[in-house]
C-alpha atoms as a PDB file:
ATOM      1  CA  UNK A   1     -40.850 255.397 200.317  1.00  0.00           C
ATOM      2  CA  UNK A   2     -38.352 258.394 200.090  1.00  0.00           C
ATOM      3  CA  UNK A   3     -34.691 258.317 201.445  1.00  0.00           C
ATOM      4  CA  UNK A   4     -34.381 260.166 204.771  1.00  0.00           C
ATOM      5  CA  UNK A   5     -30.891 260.387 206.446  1.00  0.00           C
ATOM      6  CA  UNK A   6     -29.616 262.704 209.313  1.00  0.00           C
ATOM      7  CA  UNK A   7     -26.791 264.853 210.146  1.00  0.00           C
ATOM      8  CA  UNK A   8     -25.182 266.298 212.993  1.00  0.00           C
ATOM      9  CA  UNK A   9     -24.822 270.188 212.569  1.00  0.00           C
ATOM     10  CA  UNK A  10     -24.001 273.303 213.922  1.00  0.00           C
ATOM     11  CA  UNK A  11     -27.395 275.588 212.996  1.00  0.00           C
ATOM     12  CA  UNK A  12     -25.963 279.151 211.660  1.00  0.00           C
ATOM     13  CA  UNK A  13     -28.783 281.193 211.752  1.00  0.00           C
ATOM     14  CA  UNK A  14     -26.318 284.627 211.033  1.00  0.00           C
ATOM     15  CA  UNK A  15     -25.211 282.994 207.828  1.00  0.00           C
ATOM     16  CA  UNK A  16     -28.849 282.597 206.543  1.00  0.00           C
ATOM     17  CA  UNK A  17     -29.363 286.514 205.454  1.00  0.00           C
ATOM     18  CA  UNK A  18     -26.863 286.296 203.324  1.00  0.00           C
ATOM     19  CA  UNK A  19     -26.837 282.476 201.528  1.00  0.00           C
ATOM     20  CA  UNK A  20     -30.426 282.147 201.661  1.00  0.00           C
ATOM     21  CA  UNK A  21     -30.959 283.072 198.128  1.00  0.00           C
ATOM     22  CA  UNK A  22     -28.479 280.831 197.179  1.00  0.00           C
ATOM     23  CA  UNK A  23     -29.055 278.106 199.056  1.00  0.00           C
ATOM     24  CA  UNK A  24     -32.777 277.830 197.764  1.00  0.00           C
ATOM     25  CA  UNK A  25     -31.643 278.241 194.289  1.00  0.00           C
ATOM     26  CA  UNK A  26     -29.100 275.370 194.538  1.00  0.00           C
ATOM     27  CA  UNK A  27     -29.271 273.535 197.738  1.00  0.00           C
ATOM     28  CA  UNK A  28     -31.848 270.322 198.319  1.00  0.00           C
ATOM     29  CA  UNK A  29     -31.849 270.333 201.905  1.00  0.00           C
ATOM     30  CA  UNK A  30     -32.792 274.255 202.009  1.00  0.00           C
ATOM     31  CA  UNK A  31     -36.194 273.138 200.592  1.00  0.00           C
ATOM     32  CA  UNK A  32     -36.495 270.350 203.272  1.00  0.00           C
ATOM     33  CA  UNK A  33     -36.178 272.929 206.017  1.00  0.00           C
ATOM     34  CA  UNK A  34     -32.986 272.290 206.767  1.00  0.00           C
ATOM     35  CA  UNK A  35     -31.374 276.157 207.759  1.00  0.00           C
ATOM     36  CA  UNK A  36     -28.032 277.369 207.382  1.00  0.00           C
ATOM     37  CA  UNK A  37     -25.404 275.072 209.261  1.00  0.00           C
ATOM     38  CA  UNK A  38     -22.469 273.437 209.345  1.00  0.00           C
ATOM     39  CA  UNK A  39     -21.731 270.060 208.892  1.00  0.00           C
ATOM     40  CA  UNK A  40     -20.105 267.942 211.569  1.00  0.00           C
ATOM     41  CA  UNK A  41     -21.276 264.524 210.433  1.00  0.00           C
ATOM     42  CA  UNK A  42     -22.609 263.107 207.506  1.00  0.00           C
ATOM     43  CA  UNK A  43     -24.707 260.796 206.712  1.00  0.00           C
ATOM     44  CA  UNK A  44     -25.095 259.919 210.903  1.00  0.00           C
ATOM     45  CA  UNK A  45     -27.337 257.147 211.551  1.00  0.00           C
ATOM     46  CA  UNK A  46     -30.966 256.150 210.242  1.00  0.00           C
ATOM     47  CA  UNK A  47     -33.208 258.488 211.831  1.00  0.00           C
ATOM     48  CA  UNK A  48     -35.677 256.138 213.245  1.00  0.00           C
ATOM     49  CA  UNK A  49     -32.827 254.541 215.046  1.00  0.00           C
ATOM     50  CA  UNK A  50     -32.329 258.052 217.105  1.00  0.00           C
ATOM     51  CA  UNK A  51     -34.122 257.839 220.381  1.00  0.00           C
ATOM     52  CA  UNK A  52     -33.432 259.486 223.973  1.00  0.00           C
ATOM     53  CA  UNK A  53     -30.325 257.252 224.261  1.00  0.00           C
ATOM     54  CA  UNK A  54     -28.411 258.030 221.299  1.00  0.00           C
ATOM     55  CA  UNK A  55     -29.658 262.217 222.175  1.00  0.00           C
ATOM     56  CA  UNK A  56     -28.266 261.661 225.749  1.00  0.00           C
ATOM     57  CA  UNK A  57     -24.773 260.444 224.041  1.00  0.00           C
ATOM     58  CA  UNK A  58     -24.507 263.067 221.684  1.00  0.00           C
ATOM     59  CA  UNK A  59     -25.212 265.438 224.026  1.00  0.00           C
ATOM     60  CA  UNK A  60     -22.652 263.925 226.407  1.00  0.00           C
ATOM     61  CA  UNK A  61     -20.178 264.049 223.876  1.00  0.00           C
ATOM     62  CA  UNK A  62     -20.072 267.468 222.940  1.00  0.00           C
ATOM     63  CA  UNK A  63     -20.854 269.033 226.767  1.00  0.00           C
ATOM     64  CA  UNK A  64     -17.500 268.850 227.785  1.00  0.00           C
ATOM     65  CA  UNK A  65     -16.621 271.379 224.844  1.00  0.00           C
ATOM     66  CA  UNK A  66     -16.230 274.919 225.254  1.00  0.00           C
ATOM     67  CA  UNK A  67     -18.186 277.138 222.645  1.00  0.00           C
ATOM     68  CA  UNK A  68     -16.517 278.172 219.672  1.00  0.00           C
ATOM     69  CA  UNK A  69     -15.957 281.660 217.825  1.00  0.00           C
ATOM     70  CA  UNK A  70     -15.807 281.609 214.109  1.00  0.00           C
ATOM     71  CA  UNK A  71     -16.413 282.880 211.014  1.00  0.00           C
ATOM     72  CA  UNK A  72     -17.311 281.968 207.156  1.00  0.00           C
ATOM     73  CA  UNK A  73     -15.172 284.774 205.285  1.00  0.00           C
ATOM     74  CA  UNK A  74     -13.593 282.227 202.834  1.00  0.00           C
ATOM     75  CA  UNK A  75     -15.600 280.577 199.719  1.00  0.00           C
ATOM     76  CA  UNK A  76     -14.545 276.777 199.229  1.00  0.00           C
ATOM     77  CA  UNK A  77     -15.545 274.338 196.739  1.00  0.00           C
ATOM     78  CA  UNK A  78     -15.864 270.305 197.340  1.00  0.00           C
ATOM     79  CA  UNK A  79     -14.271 268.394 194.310  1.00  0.00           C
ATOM     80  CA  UNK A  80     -17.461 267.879 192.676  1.00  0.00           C
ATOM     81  CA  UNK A  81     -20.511 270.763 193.165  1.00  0.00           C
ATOM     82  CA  UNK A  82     -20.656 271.567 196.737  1.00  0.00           C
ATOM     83  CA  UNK A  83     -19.449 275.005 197.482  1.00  0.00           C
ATOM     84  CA  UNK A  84     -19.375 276.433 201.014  1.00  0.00           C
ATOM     85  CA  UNK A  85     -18.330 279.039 203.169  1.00  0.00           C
ATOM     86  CA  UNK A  86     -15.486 277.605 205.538  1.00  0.00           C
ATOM     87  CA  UNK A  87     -15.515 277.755 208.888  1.00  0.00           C
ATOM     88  CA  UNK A  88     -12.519 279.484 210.573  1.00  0.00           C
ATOM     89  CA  UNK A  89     -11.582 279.990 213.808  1.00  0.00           C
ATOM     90  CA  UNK A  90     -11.320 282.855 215.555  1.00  0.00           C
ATOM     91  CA  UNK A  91      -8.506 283.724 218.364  1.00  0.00           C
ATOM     92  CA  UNK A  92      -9.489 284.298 221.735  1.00  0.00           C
ATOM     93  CA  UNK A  93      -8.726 288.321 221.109  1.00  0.00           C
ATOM     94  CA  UNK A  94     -11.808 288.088 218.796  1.00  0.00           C
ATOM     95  CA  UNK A  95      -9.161 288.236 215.437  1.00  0.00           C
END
């Protein structure tokens, strides 16, 4: 039986123009279907274990925040193979 886990993420479909390529040349989950994204939480919890109740929580948890701007100008590298664009922040004046 194969491994499956889950994630919580933060789907970036701008981003996938421009890593696509990449990401099906070097990244596993690309060929899963998994899009571009950004991790929040990895590995989260078996998926057969998520059901309406752990959805509803999630969901709970994140209403009360506002969205975020950002962008992925900066090219990072895990210690071992992963490398990324980073996630940064933009100010409220759009900068």
């Amino acid at each position: 039986m194969p491994k499956t886990e889950s994630a919580l993420v933060i789907l970036v479909p701008e981003a996938e123009p421009l890593v696509q390529a990449y990401r099906e040349r070097f990244d596993p989950s690309a060929a899963l279907g998994v899009p571009a994204h950004i991790t929040l939480l990895y590995p989260f919890i078996e998926p057969e274990k998520i059901d309406s109740d752990i959805l509803g929580k999630v969901t709970e948890c994140f209403r009360g925040f506002a969205p975020i701007a950002f962008s992925l100008t900066e090219v990072r590298r895990f210690p071992a193979e992963t490398l990324y664009l980073a996630p940064r922040r933009m100010s409220h004046s759009g900068n």
